[in-house]
N, C-alpha and C. Protein backbone atom coordinates (compact mmCIF):
# COMPACT_ATOMS: atom_id res chain seq x y z
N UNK A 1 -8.50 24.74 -89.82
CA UNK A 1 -7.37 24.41 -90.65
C UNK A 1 -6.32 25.49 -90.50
N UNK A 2 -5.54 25.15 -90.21
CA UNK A 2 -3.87 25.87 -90.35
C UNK A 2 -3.77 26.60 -91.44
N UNK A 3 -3.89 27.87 -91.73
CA UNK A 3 -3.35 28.93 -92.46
C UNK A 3 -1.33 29.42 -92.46
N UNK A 4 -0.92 29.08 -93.76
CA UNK A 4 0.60 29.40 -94.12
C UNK A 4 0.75 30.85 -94.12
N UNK A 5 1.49 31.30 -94.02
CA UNK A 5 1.89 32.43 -94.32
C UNK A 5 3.12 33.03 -95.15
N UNK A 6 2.90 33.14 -96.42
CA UNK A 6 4.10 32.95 -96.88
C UNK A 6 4.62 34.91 -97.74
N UNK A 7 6.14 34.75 -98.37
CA UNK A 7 6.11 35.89 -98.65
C UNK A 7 6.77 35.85 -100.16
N UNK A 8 6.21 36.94 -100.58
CA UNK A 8 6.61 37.01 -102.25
C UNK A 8 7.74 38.49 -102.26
N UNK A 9 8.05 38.40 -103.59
CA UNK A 9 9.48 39.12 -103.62
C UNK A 9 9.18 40.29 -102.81
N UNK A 10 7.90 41.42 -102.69
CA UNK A 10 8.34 42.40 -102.10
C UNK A 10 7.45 42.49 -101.01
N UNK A 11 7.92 41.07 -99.60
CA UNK A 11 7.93 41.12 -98.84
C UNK A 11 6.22 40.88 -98.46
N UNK A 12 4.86 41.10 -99.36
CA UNK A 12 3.65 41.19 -98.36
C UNK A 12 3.75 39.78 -98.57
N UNK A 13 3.14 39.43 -97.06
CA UNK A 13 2.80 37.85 -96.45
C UNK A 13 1.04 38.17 -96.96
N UNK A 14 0.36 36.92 -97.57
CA UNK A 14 -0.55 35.87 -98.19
C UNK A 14 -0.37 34.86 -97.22
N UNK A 15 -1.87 34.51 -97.09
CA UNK A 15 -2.15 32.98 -96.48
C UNK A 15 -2.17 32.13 -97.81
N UNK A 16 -1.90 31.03 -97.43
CA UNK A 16 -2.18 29.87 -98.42
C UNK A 16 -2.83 28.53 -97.48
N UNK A 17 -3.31 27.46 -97.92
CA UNK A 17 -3.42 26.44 -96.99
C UNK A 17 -2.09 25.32 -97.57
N UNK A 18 -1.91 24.48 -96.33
CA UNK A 18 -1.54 23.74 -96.09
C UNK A 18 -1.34 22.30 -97.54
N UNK A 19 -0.68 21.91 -97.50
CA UNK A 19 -1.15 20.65 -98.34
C UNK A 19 -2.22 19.91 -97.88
N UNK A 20 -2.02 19.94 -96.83
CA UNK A 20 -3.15 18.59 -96.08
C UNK A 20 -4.82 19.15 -95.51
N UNK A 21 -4.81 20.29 -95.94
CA UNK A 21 -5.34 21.24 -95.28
C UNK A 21 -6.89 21.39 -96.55
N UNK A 22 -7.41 20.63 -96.87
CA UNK A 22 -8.59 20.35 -97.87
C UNK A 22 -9.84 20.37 -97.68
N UNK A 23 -10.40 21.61 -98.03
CA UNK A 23 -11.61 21.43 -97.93
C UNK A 23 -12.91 20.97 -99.25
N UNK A 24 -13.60 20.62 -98.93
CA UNK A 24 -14.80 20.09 -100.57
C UNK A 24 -14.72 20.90 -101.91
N UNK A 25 -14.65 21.66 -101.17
CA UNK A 25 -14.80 22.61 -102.73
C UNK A 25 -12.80 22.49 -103.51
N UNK A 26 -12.34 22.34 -102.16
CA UNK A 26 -10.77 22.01 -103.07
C UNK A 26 -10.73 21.10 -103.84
N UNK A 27 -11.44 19.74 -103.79
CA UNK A 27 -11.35 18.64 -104.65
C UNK A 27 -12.19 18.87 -105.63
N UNK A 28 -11.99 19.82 -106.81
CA UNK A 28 -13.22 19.58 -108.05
C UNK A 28 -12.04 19.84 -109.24
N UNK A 29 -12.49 20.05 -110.27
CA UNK A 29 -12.18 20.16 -111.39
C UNK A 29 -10.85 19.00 -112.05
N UNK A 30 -9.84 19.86 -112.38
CA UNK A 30 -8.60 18.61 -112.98
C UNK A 30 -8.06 18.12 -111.78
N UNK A 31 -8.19 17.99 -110.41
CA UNK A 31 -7.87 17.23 -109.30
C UNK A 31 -8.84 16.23 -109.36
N UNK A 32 -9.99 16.23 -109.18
CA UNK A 32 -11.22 15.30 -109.30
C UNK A 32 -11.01 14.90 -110.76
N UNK A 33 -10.81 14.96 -112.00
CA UNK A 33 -10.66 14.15 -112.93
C UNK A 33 -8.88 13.70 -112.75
N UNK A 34 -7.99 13.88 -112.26
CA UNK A 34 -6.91 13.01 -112.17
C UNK A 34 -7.50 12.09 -111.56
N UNK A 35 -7.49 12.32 -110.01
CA UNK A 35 -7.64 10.97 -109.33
C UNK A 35 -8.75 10.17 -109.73
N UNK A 36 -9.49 10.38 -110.38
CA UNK A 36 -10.70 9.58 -110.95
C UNK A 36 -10.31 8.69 -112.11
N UNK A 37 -9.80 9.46 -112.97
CA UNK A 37 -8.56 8.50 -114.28
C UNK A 37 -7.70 7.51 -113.03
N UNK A 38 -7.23 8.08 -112.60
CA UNK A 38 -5.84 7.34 -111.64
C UNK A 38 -6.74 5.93 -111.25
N UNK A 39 -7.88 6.19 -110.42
CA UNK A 39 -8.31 5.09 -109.76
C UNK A 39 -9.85 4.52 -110.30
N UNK A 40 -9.91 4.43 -111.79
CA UNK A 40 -10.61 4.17 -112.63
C UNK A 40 -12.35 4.28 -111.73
N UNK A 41 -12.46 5.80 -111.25
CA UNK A 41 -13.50 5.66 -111.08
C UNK A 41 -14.25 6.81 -111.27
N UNK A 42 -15.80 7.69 -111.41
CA UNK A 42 -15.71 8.98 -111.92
C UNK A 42 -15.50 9.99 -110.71
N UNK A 43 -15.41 11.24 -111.37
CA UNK A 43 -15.30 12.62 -110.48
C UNK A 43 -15.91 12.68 -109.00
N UNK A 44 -17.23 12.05 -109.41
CA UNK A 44 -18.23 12.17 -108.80
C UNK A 44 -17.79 11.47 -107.43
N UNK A 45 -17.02 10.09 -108.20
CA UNK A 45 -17.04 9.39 -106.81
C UNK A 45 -15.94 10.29 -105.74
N UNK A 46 -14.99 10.24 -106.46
CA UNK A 46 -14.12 11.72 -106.37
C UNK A 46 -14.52 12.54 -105.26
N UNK A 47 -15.52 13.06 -105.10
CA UNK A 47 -15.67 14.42 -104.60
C UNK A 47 -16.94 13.65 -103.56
N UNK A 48 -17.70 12.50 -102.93
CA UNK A 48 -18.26 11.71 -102.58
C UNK A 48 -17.44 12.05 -101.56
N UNK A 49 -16.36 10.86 -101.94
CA UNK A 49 -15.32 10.78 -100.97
C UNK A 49 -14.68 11.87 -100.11
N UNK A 50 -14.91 12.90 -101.10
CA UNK A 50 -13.92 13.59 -100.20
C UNK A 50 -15.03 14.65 -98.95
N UNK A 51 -16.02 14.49 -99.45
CA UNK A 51 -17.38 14.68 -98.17
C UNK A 51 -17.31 14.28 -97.11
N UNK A 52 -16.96 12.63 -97.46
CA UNK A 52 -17.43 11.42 -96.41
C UNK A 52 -15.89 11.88 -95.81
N UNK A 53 -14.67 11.95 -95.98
CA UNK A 53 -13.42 12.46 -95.72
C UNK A 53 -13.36 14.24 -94.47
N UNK A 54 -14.01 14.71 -95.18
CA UNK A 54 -14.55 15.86 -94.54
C UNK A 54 -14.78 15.75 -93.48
N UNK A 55 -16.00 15.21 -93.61
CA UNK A 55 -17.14 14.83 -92.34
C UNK A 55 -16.54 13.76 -90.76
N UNK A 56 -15.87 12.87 -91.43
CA UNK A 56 -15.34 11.94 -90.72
C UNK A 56 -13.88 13.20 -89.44
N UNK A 57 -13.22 13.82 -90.66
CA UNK A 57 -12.60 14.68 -89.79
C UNK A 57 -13.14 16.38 -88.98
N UNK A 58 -14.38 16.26 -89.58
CA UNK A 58 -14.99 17.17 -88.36
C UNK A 58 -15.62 16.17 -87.19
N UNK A 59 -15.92 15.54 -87.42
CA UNK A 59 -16.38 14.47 -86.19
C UNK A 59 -15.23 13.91 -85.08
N UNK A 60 -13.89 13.69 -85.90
CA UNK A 60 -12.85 13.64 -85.33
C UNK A 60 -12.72 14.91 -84.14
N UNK A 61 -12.23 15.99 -84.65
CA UNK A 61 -12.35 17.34 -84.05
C UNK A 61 -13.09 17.17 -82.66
N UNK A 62 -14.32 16.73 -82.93
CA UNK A 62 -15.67 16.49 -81.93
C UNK A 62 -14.75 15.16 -80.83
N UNK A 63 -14.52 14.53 -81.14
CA UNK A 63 -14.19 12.93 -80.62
C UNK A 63 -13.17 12.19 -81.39
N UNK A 64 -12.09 12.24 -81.10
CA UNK A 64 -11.47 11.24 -81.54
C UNK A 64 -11.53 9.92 -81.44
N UNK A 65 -12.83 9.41 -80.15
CA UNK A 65 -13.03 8.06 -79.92
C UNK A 65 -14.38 7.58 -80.76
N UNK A 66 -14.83 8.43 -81.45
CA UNK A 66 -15.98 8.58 -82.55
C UNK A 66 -15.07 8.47 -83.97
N UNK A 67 -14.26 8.88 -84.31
CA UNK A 67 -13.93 9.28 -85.41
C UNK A 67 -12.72 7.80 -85.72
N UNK A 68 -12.43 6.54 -84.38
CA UNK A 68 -11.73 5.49 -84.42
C UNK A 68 -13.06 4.56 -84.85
N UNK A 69 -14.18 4.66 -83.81
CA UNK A 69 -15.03 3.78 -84.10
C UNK A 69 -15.44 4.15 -85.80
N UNK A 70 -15.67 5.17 -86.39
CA UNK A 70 -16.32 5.06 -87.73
C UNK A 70 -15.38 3.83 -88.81
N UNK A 71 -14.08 4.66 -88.60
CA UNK A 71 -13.21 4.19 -89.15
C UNK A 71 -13.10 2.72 -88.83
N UNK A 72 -12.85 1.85 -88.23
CA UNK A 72 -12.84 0.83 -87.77
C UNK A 72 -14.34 -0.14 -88.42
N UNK A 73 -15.57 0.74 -88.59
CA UNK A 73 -16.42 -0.23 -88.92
C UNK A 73 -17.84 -0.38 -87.78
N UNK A 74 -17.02 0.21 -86.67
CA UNK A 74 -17.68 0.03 -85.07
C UNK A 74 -19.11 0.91 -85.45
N UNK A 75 -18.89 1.87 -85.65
CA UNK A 75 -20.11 2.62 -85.19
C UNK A 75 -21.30 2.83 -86.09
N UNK A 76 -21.42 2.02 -87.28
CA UNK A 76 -22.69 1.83 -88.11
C UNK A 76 -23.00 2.72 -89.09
N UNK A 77 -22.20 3.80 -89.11
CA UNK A 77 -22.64 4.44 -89.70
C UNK A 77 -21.83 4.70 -91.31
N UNK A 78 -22.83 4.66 -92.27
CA UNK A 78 -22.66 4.42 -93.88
C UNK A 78 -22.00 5.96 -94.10
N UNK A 79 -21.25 5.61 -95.25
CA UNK A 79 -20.87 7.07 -96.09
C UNK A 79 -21.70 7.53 -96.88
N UNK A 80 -23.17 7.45 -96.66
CA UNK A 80 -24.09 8.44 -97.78
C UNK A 80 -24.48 8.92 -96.58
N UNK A 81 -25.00 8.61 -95.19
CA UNK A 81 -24.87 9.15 -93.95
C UNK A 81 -23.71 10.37 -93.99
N UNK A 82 -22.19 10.11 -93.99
CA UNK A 82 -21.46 10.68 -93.50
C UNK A 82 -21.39 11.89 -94.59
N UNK A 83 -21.64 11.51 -96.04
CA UNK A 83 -21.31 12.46 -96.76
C UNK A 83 -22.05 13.45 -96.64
N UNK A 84 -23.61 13.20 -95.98
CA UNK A 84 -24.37 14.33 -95.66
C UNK A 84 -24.11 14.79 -94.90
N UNK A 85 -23.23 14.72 -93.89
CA UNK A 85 -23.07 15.49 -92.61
C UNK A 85 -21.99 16.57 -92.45
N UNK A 86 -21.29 16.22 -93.74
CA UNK A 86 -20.62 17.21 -94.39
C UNK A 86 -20.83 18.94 -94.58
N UNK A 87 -22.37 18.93 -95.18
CA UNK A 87 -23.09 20.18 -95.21
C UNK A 87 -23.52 20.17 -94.09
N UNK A 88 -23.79 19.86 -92.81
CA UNK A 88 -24.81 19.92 -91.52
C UNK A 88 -23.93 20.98 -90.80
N UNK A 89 -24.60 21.59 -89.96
CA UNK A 89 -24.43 22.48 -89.08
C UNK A 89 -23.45 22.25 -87.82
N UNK A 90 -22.45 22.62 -87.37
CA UNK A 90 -21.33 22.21 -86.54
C UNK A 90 -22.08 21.49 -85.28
N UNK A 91 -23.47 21.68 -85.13
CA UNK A 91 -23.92 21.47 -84.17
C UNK A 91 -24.72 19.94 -84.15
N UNK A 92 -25.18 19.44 -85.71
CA UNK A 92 -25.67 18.35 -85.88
C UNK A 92 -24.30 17.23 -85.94
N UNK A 93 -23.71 18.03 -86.14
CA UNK A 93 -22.01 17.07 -86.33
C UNK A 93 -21.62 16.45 -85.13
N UNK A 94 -21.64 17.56 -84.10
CA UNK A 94 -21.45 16.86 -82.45
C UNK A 94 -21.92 16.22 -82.17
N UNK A 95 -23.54 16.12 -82.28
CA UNK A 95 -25.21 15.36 -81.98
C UNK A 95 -24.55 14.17 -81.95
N UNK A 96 -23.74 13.88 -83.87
CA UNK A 96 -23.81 12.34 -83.86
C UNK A 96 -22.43 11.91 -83.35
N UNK A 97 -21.44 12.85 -83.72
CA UNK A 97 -19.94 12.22 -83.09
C UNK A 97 -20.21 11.88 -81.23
N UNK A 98 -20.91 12.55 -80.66
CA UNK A 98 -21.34 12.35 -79.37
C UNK A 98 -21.99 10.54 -79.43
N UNK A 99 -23.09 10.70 -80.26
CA UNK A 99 -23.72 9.75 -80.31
C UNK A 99 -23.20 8.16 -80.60
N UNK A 100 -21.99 8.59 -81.24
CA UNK A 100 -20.72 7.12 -81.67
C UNK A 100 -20.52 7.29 -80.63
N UNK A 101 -20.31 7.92 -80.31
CA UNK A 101 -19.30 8.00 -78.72
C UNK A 101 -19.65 7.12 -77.93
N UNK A 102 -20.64 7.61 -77.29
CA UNK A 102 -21.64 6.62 -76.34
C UNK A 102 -22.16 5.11 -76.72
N UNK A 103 -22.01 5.06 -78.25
CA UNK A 103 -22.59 4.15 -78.36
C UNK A 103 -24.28 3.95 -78.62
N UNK A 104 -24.91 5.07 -79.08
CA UNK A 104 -26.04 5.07 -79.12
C UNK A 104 -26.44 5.69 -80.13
N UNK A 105 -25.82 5.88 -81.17
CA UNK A 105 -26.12 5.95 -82.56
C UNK A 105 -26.96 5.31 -83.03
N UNK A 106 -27.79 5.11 -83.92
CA UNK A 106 -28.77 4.25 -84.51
C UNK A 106 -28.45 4.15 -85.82
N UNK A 107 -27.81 2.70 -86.42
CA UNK A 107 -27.77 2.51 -86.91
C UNK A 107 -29.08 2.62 -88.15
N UNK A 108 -28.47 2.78 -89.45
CA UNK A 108 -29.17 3.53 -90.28
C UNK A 108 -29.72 1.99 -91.17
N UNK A 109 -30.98 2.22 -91.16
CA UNK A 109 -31.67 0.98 -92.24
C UNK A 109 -31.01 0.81 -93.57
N UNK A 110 -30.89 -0.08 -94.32
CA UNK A 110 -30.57 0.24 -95.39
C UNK A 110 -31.10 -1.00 -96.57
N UNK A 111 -32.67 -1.17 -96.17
CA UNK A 111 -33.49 -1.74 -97.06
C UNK A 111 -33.68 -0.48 -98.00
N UNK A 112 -34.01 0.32 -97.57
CA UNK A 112 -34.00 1.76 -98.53
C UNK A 112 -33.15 2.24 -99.17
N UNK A 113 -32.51 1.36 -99.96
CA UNK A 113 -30.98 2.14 -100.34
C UNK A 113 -31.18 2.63 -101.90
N UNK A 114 -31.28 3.93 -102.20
CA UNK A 114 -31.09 4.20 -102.92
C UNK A 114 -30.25 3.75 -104.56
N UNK A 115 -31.40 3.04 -105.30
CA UNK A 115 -31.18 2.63 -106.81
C UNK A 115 -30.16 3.06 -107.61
N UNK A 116 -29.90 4.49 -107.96
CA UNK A 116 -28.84 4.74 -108.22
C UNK A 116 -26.99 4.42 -107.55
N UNK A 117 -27.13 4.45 -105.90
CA UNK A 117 -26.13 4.75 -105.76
C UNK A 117 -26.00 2.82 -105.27
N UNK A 118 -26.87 1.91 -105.71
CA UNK A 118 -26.33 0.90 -105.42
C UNK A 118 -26.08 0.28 -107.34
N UNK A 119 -26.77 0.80 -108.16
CA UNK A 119 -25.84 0.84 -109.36
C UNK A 119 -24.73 1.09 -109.40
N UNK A 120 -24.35 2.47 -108.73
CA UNK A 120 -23.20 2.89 -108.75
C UNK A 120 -21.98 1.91 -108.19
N UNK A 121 -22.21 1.22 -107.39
CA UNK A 121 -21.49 0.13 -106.32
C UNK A 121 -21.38 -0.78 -107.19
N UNK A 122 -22.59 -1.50 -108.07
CA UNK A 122 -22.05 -2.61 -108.70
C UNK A 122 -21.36 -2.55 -109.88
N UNK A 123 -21.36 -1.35 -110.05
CA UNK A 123 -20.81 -0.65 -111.30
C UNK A 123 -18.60 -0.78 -111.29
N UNK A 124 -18.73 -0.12 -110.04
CA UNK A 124 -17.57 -0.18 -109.49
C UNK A 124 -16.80 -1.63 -109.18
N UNK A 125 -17.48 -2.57 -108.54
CA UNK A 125 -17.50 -3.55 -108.12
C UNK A 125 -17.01 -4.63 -109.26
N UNK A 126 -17.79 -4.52 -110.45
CA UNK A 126 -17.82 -5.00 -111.50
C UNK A 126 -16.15 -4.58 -112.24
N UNK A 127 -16.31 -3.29 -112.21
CA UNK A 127 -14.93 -2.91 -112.40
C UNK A 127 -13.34 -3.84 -111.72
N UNK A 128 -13.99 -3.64 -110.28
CA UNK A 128 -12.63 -4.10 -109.83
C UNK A 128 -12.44 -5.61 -110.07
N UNK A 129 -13.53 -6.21 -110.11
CA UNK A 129 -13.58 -7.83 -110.57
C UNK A 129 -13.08 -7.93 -112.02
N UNK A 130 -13.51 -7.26 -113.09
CA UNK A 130 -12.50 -7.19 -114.05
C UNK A 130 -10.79 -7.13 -114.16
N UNK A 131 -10.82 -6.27 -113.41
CA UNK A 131 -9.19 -5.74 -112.99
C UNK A 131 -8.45 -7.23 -112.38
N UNK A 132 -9.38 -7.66 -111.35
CA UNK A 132 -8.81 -8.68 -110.74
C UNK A 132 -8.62 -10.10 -111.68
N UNK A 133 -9.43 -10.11 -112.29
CA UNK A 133 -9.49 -11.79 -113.07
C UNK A 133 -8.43 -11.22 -114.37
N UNK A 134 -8.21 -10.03 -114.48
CA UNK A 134 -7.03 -9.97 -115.74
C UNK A 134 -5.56 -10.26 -114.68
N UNK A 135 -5.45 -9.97 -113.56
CA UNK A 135 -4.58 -10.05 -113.08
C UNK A 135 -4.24 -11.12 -112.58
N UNK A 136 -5.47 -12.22 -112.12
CA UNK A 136 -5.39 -13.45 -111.69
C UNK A 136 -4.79 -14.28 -113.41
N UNK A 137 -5.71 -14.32 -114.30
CA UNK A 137 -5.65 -14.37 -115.46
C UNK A 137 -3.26 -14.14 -116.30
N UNK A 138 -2.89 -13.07 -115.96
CA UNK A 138 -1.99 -13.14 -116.11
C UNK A 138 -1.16 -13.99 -114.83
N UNK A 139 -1.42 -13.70 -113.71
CA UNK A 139 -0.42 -15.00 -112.64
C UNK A 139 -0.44 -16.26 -113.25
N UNK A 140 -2.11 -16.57 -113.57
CA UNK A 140 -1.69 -18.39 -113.81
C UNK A 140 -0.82 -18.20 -115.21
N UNK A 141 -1.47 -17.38 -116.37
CA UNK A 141 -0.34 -17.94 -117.53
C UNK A 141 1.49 -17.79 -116.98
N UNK A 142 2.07 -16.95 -116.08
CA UNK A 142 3.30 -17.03 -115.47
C UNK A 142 3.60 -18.36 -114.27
N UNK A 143 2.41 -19.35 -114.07
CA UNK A 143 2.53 -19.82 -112.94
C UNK A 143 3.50 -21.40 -113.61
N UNK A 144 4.06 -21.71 -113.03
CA UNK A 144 5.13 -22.50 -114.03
C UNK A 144 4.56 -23.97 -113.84
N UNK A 145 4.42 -24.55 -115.25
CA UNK A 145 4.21 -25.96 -114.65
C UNK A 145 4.40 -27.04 -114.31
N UNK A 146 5.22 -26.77 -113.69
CA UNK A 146 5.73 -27.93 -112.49
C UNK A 146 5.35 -27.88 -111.28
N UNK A 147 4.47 -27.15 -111.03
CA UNK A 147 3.64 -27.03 -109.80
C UNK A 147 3.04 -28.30 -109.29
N UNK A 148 3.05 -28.67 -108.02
CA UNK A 148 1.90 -29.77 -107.43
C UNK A 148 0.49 -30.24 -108.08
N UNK A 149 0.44 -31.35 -108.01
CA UNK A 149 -1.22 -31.76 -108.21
C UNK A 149 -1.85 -30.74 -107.22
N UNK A 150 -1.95 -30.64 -106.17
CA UNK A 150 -2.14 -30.09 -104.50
C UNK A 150 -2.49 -28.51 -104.81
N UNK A 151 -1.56 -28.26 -105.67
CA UNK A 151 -1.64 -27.03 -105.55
C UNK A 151 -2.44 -26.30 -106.71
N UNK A 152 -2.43 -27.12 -107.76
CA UNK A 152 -2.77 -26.81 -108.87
C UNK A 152 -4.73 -26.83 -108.79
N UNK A 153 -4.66 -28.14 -108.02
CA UNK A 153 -6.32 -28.47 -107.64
C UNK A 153 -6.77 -27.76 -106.42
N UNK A 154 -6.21 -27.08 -105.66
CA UNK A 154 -6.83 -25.92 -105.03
C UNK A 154 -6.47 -24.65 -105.58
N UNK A 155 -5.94 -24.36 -106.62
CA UNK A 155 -6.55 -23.28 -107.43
C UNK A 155 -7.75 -23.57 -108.26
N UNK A 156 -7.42 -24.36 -108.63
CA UNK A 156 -8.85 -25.03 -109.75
C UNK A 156 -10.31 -24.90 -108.62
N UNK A 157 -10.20 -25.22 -107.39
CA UNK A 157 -11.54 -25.29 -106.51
C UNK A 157 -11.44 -23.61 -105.99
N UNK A 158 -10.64 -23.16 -105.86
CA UNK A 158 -11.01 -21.93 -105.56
C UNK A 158 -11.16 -21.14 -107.00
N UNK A 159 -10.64 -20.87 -107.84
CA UNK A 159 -11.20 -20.64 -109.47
C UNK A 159 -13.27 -20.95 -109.45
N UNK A 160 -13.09 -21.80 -109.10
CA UNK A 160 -14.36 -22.98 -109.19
C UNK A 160 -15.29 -22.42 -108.61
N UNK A 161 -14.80 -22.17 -107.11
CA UNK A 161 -15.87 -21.30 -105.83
C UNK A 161 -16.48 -19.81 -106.76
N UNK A 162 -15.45 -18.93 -107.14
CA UNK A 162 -15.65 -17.71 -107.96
C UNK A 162 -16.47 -18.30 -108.88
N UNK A 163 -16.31 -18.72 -109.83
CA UNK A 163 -17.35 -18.76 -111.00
C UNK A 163 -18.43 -19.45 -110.78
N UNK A 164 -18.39 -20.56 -109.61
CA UNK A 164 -20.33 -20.58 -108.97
C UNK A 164 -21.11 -19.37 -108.35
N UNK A 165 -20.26 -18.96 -107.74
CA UNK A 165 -21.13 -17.68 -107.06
C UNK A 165 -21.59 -16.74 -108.00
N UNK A 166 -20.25 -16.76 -109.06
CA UNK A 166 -20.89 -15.16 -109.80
C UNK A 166 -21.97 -16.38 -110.71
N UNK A 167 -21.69 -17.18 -111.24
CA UNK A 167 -23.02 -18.03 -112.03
C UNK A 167 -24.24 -17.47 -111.34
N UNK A 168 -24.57 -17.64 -109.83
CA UNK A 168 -25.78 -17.88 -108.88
C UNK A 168 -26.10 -16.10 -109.21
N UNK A 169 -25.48 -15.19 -109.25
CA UNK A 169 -25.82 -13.47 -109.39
C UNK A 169 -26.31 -13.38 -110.57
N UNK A 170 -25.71 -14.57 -111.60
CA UNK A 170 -25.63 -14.34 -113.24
C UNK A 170 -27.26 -14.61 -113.00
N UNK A 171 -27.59 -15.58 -112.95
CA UNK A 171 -29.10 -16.23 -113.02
C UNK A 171 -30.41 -15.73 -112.23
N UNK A 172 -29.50 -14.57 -111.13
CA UNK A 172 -30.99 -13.77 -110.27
C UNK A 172 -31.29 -12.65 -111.26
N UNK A 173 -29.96 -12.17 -112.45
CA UNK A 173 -30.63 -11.12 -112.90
C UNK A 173 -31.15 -11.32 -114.00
């Protein structure tokens, strides 16, 4: 990371970092509770992210044709993966950015997925589906009615599709 160099009234130059220039331990305290208020989600996830963020740009460093495939979806590999690779050794970091590279990564099982952090997902999930049906919820009361039969009855079937599916989740649990 790029070190600033800046100078105060009597002249001694201090490094500072960069704005963009973030490392893990930079994202904690009232930064990790803003953006967590901001994007209704906790600290925790907060500082998750900014691991999996980390990691993704030391792998970059390694490969930039590793660090397109993650991003993209291509190369299999999960962010409880990436967030660990965060703490790993510069040398386990290459292993796998090499390993996207080529294409010979091994994708990570994920019958084993950890109980908590798939609470945590539906937790979130649940969240944003709230958010969304208040917002769907306010369009139709603005939606004017003079609208089409046509149009009105493929909202009604897509309305329709949503509340069977979540019914079918309602009844497995």
């Amino acid at each position: 990371m790029a070190d600033k160099k800046i100078r105060d009234g009597n002249q001694n130059a201090r490094k500072t970092k960069g704005q963009n220039d973030l490392s893990f331990s930079d994202i904690s305290g009232s930064t990790a509770k803003r953006l967590a208020a901001q994007y209704r989600v906790s600290a925790k996830t907060i500082n998750r992210d900014a691991k999996v963020a980390k990691a993704i740009e030391s792998i970059g460093e390694v490969s930039g044709p590793a660090k397109n495939k993650i991003l993209s979806g291509e190369a299999g590999i999960d962010k409880y993966k990436l967030g660990g690779l965060c703490e790993k050794p510069k040398k386990e970091i290459e292993e796998v950015a090499i390993a996207i590279e080529n294409g010979t990564y091994e994708k990570q099982n994920s019958t084993h997925a950890d109980p908590d952090k798939v609470y945590d997902k539906v937790q979130t999930a649940l969240r944003i589906l709230g958010l969304a049906v208040k917002g769907l919820n306010n369009s139709l009361l603005q939606l004017p009615e003079n609208r089409s039969i046509d149009e009105r009855a493929h909202i009604k079937q897509a309305i329709n599709s949503c509340i069977f599916q979540l019914e079918n989740q309602y009844r497995r649990l």
